[in-house]
Protein backbone atom coordinates (compact mmCIF):
# COMPACT_ATOMS: atom_id res chain seq x y z
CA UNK A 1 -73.38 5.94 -6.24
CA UNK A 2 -72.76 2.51 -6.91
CA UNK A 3 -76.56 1.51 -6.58
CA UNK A 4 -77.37 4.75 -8.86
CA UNK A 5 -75.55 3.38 -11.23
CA UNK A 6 -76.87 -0.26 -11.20
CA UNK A 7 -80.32 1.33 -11.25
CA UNK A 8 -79.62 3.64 -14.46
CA UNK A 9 -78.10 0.42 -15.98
CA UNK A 10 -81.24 -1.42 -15.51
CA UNK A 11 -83.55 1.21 -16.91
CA UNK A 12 -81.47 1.47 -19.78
CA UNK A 13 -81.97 -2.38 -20.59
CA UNK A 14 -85.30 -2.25 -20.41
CA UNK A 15 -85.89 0.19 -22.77
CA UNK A 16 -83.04 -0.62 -25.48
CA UNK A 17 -84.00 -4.41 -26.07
CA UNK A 18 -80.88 -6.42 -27.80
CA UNK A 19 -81.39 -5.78 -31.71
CA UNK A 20 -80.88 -9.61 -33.63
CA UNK A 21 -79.94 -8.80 -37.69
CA UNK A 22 -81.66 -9.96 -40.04
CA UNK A 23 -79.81 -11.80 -43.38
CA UNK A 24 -81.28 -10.21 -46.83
CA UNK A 25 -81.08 -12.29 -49.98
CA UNK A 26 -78.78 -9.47 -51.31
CA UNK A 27 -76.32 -9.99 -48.57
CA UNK A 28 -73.30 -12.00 -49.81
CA UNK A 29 -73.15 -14.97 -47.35
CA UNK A 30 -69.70 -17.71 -46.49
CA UNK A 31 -70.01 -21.28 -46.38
CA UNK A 32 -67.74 -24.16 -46.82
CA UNK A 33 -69.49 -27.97 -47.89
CA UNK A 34 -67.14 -31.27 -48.00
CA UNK A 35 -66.66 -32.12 -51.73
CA UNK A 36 -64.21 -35.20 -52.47
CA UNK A 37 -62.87 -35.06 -49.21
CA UNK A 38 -62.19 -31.51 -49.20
CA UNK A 39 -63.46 -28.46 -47.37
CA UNK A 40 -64.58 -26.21 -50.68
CA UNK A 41 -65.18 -22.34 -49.61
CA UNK A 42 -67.75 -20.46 -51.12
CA UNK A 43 -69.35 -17.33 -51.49
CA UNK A 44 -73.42 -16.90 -52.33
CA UNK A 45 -75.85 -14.18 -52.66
CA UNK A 46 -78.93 -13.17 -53.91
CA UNK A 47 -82.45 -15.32 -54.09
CA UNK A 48 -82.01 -18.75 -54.34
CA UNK A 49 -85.22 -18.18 -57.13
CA UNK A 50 -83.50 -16.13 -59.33
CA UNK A 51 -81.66 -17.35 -62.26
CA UNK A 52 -78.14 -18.69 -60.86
CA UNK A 53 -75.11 -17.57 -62.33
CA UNK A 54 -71.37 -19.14 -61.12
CA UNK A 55 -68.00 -17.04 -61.18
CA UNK A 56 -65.18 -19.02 -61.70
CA UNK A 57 -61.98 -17.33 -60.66
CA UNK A 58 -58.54 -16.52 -61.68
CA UNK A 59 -54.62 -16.56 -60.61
CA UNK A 60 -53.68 -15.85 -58.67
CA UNK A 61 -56.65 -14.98 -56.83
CA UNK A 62 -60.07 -16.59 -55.16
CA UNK A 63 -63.25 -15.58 -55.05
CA UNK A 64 -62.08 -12.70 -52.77
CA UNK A 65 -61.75 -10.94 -56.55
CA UNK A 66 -65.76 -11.21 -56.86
CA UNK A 67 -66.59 -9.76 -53.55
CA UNK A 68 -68.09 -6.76 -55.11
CA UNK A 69 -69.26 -8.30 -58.33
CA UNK A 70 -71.24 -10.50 -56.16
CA UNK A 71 -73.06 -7.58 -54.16
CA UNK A 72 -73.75 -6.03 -57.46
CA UNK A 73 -75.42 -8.56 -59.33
CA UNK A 74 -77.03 -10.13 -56.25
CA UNK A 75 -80.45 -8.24 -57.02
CA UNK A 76 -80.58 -10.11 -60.17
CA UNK A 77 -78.74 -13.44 -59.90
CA UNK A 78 -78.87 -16.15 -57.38
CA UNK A 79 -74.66 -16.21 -57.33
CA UNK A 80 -71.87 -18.24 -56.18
CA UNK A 81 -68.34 -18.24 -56.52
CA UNK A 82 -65.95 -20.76 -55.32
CA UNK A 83 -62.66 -21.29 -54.34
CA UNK A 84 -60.92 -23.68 -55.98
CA UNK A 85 -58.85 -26.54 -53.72
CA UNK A 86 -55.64 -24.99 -53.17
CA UNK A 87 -57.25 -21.32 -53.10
CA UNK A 88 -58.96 -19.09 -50.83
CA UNK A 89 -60.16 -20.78 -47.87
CA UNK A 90 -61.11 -24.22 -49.44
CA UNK A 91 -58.15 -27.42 -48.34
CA UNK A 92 -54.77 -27.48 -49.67
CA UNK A 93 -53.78 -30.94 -49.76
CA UNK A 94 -50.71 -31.75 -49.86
CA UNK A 95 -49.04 -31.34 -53.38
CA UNK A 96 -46.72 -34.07 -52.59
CA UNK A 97 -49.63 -36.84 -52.54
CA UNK A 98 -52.62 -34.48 -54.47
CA UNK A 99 -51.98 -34.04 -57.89
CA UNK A 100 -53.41 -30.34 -58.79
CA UNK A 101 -54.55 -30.21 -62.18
CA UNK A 102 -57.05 -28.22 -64.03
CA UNK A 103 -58.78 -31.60 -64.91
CA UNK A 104 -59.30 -32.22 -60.93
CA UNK A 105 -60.11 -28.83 -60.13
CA UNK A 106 -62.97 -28.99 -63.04
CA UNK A 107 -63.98 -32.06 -61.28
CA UNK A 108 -64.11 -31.22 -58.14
CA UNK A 109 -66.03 -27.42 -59.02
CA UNK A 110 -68.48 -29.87 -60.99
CA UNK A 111 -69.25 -31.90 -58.03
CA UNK A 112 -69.57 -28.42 -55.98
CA UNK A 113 -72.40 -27.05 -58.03
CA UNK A 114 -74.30 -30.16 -58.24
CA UNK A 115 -74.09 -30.36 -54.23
CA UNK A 116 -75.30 -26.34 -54.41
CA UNK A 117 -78.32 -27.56 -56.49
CA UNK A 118 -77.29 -25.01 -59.54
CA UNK A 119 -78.11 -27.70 -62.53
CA UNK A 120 -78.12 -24.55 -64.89
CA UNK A 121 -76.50 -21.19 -64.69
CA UNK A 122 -74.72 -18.30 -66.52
CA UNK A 123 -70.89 -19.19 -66.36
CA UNK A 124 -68.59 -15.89 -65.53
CA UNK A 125 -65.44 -17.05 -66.21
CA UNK A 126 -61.56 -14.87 -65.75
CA UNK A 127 -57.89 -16.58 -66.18
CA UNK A 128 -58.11 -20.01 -64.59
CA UNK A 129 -62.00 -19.87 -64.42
CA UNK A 130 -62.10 -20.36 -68.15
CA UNK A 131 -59.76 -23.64 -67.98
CA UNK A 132 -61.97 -24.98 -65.25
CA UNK A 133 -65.36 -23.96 -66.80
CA UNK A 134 -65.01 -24.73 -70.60
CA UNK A 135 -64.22 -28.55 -69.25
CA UNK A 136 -67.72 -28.42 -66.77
CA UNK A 137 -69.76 -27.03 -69.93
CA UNK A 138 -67.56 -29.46 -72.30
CA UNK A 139 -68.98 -32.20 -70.51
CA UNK A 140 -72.40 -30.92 -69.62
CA UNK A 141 -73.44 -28.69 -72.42
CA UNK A 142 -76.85 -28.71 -70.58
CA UNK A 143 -75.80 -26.82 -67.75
CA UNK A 144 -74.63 -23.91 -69.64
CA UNK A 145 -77.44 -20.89 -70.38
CA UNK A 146 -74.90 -18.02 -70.61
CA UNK A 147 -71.48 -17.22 -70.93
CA UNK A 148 -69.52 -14.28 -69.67
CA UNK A 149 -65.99 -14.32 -70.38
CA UNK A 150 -63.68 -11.59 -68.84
CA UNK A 151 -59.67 -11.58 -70.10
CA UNK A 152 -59.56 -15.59 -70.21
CA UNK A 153 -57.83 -16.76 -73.31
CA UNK A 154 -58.82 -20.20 -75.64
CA UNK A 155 -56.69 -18.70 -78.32
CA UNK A 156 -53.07 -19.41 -79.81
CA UNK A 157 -53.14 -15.39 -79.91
CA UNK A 158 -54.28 -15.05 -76.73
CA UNK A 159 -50.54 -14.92 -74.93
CA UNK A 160 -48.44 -12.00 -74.35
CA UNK A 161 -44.16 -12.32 -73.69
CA UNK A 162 -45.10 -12.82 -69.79
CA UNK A 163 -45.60 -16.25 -71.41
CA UNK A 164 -42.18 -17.29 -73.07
CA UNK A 165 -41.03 -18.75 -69.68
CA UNK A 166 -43.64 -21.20 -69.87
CA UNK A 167 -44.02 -22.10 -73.33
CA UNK A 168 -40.38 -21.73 -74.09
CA UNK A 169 -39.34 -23.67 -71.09
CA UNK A 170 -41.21 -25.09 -68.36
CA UNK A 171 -43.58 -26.96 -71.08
CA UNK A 172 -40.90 -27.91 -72.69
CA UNK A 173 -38.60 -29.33 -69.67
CA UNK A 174 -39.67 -28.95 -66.31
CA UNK A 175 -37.00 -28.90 -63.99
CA UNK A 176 -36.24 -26.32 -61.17
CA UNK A 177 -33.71 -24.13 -63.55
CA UNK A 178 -37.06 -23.42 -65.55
CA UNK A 179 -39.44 -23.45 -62.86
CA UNK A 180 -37.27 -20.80 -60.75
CA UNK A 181 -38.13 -17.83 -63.39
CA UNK A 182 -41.67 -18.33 -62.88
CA UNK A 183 -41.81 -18.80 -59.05
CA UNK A 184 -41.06 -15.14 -59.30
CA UNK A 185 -45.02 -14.49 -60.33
CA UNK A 186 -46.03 -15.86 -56.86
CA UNK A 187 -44.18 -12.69 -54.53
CA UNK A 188 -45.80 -10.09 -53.46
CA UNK A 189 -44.64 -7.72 -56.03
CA UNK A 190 -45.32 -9.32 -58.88
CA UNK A 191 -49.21 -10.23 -57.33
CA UNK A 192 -49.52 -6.41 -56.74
CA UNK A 193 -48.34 -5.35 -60.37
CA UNK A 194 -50.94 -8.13 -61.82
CA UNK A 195 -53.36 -6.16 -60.34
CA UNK A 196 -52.35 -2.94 -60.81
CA UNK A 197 -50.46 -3.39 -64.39
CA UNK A 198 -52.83 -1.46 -67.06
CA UNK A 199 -55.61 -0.38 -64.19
CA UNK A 200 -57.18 3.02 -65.81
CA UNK A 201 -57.74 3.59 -61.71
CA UNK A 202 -55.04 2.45 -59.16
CA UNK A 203 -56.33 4.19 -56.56
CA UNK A 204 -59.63 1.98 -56.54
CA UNK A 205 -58.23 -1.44 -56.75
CA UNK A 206 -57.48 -2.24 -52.53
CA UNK A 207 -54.17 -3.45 -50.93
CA UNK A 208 -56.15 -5.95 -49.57
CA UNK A 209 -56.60 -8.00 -53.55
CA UNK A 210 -52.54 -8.62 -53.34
CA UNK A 211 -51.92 -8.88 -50.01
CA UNK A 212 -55.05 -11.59 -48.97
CA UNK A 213 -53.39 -13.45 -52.34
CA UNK A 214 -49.86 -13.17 -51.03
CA UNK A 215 -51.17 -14.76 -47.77
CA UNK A 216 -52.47 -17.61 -48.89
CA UNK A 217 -49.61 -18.17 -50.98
CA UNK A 218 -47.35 -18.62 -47.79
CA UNK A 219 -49.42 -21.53 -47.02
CA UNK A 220 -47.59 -24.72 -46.92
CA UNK A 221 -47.36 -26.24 -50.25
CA UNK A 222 -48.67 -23.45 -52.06
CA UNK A 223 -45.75 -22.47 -54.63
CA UNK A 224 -45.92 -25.93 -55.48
CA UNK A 225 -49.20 -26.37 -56.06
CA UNK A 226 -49.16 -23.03 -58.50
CA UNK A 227 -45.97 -24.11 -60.28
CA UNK A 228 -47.60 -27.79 -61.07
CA UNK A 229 -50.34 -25.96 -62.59
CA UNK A 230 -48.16 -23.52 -64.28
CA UNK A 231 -46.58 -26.69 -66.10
CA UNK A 232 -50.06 -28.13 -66.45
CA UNK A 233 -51.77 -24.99 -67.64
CA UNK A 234 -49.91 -26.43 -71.17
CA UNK A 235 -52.75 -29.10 -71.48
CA UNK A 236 -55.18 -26.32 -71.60
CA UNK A 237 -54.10 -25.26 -74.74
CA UNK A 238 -53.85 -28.57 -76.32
CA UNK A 239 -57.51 -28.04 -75.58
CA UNK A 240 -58.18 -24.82 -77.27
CA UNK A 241 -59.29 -26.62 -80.28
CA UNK A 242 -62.13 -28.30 -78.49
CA UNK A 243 -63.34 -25.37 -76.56
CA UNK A 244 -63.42 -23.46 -79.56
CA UNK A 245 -65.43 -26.44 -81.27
CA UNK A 246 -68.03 -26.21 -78.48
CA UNK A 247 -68.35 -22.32 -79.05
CA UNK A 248 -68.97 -22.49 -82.51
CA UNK A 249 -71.40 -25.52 -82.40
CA UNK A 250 -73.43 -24.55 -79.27
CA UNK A 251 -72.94 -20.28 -80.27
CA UNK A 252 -73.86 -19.98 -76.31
CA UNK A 253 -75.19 -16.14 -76.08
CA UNK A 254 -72.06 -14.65 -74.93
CA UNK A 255 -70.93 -11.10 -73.61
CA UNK A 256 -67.19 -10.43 -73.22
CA UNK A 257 -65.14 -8.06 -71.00
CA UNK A 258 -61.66 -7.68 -72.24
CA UNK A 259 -58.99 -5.20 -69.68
CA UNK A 260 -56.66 -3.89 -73.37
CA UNK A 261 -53.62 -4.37 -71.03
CA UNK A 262 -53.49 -7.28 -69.27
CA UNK A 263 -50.17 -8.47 -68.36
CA UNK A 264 -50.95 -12.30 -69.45
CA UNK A 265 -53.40 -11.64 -72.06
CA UNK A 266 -53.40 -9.92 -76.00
CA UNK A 267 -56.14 -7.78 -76.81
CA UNK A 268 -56.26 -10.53 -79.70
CA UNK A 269 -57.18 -13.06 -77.00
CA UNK A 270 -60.04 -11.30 -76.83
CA UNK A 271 -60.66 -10.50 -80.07
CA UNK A 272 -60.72 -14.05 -81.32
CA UNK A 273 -63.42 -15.75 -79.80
CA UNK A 274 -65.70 -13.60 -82.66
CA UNK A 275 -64.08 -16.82 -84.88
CA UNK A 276 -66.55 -18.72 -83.48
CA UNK A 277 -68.92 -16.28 -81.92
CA UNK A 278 -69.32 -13.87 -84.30
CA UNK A 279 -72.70 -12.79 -82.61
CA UNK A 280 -70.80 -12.42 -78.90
CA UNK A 281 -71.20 -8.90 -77.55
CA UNK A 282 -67.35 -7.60 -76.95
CA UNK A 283 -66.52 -4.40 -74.22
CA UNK A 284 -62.85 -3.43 -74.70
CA UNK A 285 -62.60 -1.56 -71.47
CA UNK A 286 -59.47 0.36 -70.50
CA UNK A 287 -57.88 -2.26 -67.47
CA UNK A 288 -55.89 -5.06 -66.85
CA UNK A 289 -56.14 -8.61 -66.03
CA UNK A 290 -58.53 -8.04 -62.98
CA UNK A 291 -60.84 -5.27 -64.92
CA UNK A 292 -63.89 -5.95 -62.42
CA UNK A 293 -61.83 -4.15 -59.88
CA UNK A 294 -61.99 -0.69 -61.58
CA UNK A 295 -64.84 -1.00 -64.00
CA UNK A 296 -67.71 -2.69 -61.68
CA UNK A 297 -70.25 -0.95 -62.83
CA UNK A 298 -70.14 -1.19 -66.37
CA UNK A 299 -69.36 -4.65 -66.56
CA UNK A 300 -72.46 -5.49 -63.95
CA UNK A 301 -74.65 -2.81 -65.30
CA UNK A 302 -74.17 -4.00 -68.97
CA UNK A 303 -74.37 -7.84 -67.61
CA UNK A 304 -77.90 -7.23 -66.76
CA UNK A 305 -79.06 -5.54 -69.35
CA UNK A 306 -77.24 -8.58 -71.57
CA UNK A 307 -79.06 -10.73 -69.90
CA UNK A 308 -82.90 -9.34 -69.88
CA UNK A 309 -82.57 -8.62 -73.39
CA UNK A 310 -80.70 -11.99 -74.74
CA UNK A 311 -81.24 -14.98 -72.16
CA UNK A 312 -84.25 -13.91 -70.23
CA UNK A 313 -86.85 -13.89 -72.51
CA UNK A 314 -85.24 -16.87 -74.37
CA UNK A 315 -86.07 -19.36 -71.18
C-alpha cells in the first residue's frame, strides 16, 4: 500500500507542475524604504508609466483607509500612499526624543516621494493628508498637477463642536487636565464611531478600519504621539491663510468629495474652498469623515472621468 501510494504521489507531481504567480501592475504591492532614519511603509499600484497620483491619509488612520481606492484607480494611476512616521507600519520613534509635528511629517513624506521618483502627481488628500500635503505643494508648487480633496478642512468654518476641546483648551493650555478629554478620541469606541458616524452604509465599512487603527494605537508611545499633534494641529490653522493664498493664486484643477456628516468637519468646510476655487468641481455625498469607505465608486469613477476631461489633455 505504502509503495502504491508513493507511486500515485509521484505521478501526480509530474503532471501538476508547481504554479509561480505572476505580479500585475494593477495589483496593489507593500514596501517599506529608509527615509531620515526611519522605516516609511507604503502602498503602490498600477504602471509605474501612468500618471502618478499620491494619497495622503487621515486620523486616525493609515493608508490601510486607501486599500480599495488604490485597487480602483490602479488601471489609471501609477499610486502610492504612505504611512506617515508614527502610523501604519512605518517607525514610531520615540515621542519622548522625536518631536511629531505636521511640519516633520511634511518633511519626511517630501523626502519619501522624491526617493519613489514621483516629481509630479495628483495630490488626494483626507484629514491629516491635507496638513501634510498643502505644506509639500506650498513649497514645491511644481510638483502639484491635481488636487483631490476629500473632508479635509483649510477653513475657519471648517470645525464642528468635536473641536471645542481643542480650540477651547488644549491650544490654549496644554496640560494633562485638557489633554485627558481628548485622549478619549484614541479608544476603540470612539475610532469605530469616526468611521461609522454619518455612513449612508454601515454595513459596508469593515471591523477591520477601527480595529487595525485601535492596534496600532496600543503601540508604545502612540497616545502621545497623537495628543502632541492634537496640540500641534493648532499651527495648521495659523496656516489656513497661506494655503488658501496658494489655491487662489495657482487655481490647481480641483475636484472635491465632501461626507455632509462628518464628525470633525462642517459641510461649510467644504463649501469654502469655492472662495478661492470657484471653478473646483464639489460632490456632497451622503457619508462621514471616511466617505471612500461607502461611496468607492463614485468618488473613483468620477476621479477619472475628472481627470481625462480636465488634467489629461492639459499635459
Amino acid at each position: 500500500m505504502t509503495c502504491v501510494l508513493a507511486g500515485n504521489v509521484s505521478a501526480a507531481e509530474t503532471k501538476s507542475p508547481v504554479h509561480t504567480p505572476a505580479v500585475t501592475a494593477k495589483q496593489v504591492t507593500f514596501g517599506t524604504i529608509k527615509v531620515d532614519d526611519l522605516n516609511i511603509a507604503y502602498r503602490e499600484a498600477g504602471d509605474p508609466n501612468a500618471p502618478k497620483l499620491v494619497l495622503l491619509h487621515g486620523f486616525p488612520s493609515s493608508s490601510h483607509q486607501y486599500r480599495n481606492l488604490i485597487q480602483a484607480l490602479s488601471g489609471r494611476f501609477h499610486v502610492i500612499a504612505p504611512d506617515y512616521q508614527g502610523f501604519g507600519n512605518s517607525d514610531v520613534p520615540d515621542p519622548a526624543t522625536y518631536a511629531y509635528t505636521f511640519d516633520g511629517i511634511s518633511e519626511t513624506m517630501e523626502k519619501f516621494l522624491a526617493a519613489k521618483g514621483f516629481d509630479h502627481f495628483g495630490l488626494f488628500v483626507q484629514d491629516y493628508g491635507g496638513p501634510v500635503g498643502f505644506r509639500i505643494v506650498g513649497r514645491h508648487p511644481e510638483l502639484l498637477d491635481w488636487l483631490i480633496i476629500q473632508n479635509s478642512n483649510a477653513y475657519e468654518e471648517g470645525f464642528t463642536p468635536a473641536w471645542d476641546g481643542f480650540r477651547g483648551a488644549l491650544w490654549k493650555n496644554r496640560s494633562p487636565e485638557t489633554e485627558k478629554p481628548l485622549a478619549a478620541f484614541l479608544t476603540r469606541d470612539a475610532i469605530k464611531s469616526i468611521y461609522l458616524h454619518g455612513a449612508t452604509h454601515p454595513e459596508l465599512i469593515s471591523p477591520d478600519n477601527w480595529e487595525s487603527d485601535y492596534g496600532f494605537m496600543q503601540r508604545p508611545g502612540a497616545v502621545r504621539l497623537n495628543l502632541d499633534l492634537f496640540y500641534d494641529y493648532r499651527k495648521n490653522v495659523e496656516l489656513y491663510p497661506v494655503w488658501q493664498k496658494f489655491l487662489r493664486e495657482r487655481h490647481p484643477k480641483t475636484i472635491i468629495f465632501w461626507g455632509q456628516d462628518d464628525v470633525f468637519f462642517t459641510p461649510q468646510g467644504g463649501e469654502a474652498f469655492k472662495k478661492d476655487l470657484p471653478n473646483a468641481e464639489i460632490h456632497r455625498l451622503a457619508g462621514g469623515h471616511f466617505a471612500v469607505e461607502d461611496n468607492l465608486d463614485y468618488i473613483a469613477s468620477n476621479m477619472i472621468r475628472f481627470y481625462n476631461a480636465n488634467v489629461a489633455k492639459k499635459r
